[in-house]
N, C-alpha and C. Protein backbone atom coordinates (compact mmCIF):
# COMPACT_ATOMS: atom_id res chain seq x y z
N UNK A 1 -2.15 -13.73 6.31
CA UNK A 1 -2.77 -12.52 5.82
C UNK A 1 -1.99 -12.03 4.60
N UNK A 2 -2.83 -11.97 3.65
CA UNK A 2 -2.31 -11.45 2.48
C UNK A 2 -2.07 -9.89 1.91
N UNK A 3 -1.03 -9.19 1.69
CA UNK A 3 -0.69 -7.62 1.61
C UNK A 3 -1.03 -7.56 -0.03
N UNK A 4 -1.32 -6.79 -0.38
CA UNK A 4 -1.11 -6.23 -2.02
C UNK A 4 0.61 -5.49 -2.09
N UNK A 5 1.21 -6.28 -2.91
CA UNK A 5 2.58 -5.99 -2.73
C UNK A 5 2.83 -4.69 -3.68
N UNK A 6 3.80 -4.01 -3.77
CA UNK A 6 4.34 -2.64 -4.42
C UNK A 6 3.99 -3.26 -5.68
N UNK A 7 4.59 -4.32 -5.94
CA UNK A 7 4.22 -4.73 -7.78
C UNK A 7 2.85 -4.94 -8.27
N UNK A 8 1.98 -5.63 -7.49
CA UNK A 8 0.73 -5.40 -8.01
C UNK A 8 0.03 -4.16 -7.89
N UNK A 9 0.53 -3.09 -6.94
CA UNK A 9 -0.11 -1.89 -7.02
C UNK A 9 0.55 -1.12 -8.24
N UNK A 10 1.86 -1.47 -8.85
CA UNK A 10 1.92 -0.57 -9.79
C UNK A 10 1.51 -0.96 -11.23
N UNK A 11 0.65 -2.42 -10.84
CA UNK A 11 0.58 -3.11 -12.59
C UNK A 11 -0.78 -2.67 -12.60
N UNK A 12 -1.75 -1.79 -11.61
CA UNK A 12 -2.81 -1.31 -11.59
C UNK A 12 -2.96 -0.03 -11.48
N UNK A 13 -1.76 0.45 -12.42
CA UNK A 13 -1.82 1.39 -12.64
C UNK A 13 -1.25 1.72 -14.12
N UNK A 14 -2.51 2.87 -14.63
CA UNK A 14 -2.79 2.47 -16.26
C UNK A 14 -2.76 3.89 -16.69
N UNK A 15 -3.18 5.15 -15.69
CA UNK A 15 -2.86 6.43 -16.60
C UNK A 15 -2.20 7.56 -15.51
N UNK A 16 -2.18 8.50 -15.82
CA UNK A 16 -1.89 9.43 -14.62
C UNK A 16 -3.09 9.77 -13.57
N UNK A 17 -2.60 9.76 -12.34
CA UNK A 17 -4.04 9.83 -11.69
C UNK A 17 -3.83 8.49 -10.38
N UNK A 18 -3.68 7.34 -11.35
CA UNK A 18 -3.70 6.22 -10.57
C UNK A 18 -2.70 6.30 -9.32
N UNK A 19 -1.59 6.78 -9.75
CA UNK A 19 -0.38 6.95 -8.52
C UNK A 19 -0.97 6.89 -7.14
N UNK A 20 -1.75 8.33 -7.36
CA UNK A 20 -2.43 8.80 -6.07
C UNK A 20 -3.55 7.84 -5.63
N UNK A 21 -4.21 7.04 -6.90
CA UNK A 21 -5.48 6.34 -6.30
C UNK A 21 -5.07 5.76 -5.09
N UNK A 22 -3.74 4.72 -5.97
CA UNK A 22 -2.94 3.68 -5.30
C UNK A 22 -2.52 4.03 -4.06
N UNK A 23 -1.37 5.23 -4.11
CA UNK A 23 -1.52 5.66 -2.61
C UNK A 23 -2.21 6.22 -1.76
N UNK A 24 -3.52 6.10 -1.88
CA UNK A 24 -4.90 6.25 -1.27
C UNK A 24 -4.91 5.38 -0.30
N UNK A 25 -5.61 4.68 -1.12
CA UNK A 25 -5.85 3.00 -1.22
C UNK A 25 -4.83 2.24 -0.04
N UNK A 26 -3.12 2.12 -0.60
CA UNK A 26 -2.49 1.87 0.40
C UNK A 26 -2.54 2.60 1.86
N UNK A 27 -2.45 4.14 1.53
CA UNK A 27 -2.73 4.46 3.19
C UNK A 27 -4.20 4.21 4.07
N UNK A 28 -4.94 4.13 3.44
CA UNK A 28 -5.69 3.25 4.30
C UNK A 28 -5.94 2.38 4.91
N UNK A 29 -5.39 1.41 3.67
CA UNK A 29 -5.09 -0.19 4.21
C UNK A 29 -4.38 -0.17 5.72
N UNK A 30 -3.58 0.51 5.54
CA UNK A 30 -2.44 0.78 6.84
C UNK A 30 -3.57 1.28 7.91
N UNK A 31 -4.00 2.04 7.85
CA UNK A 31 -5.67 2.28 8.57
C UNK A 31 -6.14 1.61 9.22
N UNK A 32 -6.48 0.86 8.56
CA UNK A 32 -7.55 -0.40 8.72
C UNK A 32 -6.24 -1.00 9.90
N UNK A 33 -5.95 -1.90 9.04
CA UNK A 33 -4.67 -3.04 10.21
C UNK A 33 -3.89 -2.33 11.16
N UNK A 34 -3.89 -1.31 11.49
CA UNK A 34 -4.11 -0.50 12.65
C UNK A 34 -4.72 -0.46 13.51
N UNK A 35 -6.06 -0.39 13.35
CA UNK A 35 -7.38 -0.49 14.05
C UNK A 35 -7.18 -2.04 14.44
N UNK A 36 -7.59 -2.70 13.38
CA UNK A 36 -7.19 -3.86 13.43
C UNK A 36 -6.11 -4.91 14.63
N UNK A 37 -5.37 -4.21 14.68
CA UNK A 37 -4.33 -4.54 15.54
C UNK A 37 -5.01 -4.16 16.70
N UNK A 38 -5.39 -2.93 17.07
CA UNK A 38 -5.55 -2.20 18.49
C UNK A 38 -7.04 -3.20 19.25
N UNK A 39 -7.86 -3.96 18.15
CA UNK A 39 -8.95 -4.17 18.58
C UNK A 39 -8.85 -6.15 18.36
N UNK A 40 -7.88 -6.32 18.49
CA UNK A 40 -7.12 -7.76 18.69
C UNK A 40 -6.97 -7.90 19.69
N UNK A 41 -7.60 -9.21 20.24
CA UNK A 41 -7.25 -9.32 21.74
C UNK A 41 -6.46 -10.64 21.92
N UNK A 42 -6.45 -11.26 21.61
CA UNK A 42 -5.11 -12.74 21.01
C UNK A 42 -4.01 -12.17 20.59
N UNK A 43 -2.93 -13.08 21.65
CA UNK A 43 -1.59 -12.59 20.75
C UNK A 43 -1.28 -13.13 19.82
N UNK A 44 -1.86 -14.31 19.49
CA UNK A 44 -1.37 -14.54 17.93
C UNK A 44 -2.02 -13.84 17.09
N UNK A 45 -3.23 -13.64 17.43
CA UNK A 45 -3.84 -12.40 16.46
C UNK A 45 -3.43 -10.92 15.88
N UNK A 46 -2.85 -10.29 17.39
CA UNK A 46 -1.75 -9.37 17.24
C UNK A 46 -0.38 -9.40 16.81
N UNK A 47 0.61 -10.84 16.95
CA UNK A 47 1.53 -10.80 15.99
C UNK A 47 1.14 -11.33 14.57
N UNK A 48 0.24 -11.75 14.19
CA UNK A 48 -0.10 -11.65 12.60
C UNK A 48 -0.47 -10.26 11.88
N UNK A 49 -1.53 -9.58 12.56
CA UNK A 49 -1.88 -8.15 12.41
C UNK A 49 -0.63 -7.70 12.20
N UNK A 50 0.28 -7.53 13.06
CA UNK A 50 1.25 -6.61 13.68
C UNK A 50 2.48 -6.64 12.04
N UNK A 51 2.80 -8.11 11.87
CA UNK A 51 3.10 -8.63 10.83
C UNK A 51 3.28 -7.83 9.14
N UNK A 52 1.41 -8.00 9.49
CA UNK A 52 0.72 -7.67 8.52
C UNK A 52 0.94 -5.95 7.83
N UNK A 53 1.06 -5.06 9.57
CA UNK A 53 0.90 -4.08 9.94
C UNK A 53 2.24 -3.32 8.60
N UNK A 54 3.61 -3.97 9.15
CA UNK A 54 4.87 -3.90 8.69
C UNK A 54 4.83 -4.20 6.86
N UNK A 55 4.55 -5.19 6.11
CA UNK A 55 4.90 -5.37 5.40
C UNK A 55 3.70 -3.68 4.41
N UNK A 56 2.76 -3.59 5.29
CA UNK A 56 1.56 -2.68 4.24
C UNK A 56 2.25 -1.66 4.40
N UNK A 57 2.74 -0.83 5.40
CA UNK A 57 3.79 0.20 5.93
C UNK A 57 5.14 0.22 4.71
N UNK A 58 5.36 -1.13 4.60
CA UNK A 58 7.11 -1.22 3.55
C UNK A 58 6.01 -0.39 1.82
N UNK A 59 5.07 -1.19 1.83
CA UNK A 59 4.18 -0.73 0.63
C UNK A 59 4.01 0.69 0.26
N UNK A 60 3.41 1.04 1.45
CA UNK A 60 3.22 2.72 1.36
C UNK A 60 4.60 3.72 1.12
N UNK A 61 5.51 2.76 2.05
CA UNK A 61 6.93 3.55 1.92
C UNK A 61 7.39 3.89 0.47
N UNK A 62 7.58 3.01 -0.03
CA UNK A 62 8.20 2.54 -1.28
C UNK A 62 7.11 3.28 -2.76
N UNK A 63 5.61 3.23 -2.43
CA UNK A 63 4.95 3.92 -3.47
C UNK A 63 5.27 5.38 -3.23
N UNK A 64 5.70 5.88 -1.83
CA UNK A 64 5.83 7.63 -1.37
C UNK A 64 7.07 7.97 -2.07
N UNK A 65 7.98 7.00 -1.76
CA UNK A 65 9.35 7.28 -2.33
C UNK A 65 9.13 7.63 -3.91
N UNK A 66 8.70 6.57 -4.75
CA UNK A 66 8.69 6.69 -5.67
C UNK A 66 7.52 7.36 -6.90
N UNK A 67 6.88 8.04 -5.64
CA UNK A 67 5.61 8.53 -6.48
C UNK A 67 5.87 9.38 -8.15
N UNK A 68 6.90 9.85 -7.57
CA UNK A 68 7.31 11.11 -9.00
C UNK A 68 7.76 10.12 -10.31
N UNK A 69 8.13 8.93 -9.64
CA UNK A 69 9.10 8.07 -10.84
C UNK A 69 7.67 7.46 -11.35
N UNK A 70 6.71 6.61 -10.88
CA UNK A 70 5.41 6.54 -11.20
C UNK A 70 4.95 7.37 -12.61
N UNK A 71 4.80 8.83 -12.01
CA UNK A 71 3.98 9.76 -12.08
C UNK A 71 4.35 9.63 -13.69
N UNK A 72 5.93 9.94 -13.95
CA UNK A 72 6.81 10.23 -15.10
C UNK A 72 5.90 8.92 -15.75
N UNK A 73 6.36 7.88 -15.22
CA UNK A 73 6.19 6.65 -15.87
C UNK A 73 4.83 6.75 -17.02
N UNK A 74 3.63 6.62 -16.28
CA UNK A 74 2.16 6.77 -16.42
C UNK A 74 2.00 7.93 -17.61
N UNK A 75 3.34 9.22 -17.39
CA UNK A 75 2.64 9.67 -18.46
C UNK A 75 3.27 9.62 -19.74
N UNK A 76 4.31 8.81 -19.55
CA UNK A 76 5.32 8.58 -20.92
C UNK A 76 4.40 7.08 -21.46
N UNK A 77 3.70 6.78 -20.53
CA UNK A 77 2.84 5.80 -21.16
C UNK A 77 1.87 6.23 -22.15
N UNK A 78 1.28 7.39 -21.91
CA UNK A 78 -0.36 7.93 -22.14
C UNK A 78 0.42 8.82 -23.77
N UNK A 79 1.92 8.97 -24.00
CA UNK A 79 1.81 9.79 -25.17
C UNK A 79 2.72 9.28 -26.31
């Protein structure tokens, strides 16, 4: 199972605004493979989910942490 890693979420991001799309976007994902997980009935299914669960979680962490550094970023881009 493939995650959208912290680096491709921040190379898709192009003005101010996006930060938040992105961490939208990621907390949902986390959403989803949540559900996902709970409605797995294989355990290999559930330790891949579960897996899966962790690395989208490190994603969200890391865009929350750094949302403000983003934010700066995006708009020293735009002027």
């Amino acid at each position: 199972m493939k995650i959208v890693s912290y680096e491709t979420r921040v190379a898709k991001m192009h003005k101010p605004g996006d930060e938040d799309q992105q961490l939208r976007l990621a907390k949902n994902y986390v959403k989803a493979l949540r559900l996902r997980f709970k409605k797995a009935s294989r355990l290999d299914e559930k330790l891949e989910i579960g897996q899966a669960v962790k690395q989208a979680e490190s994603v969200l962490r890391k865009l929350r942490l750094n949302i403000f550094d983003l934010e700066d970023m995006l708009v020293q881009r735009t002027h």
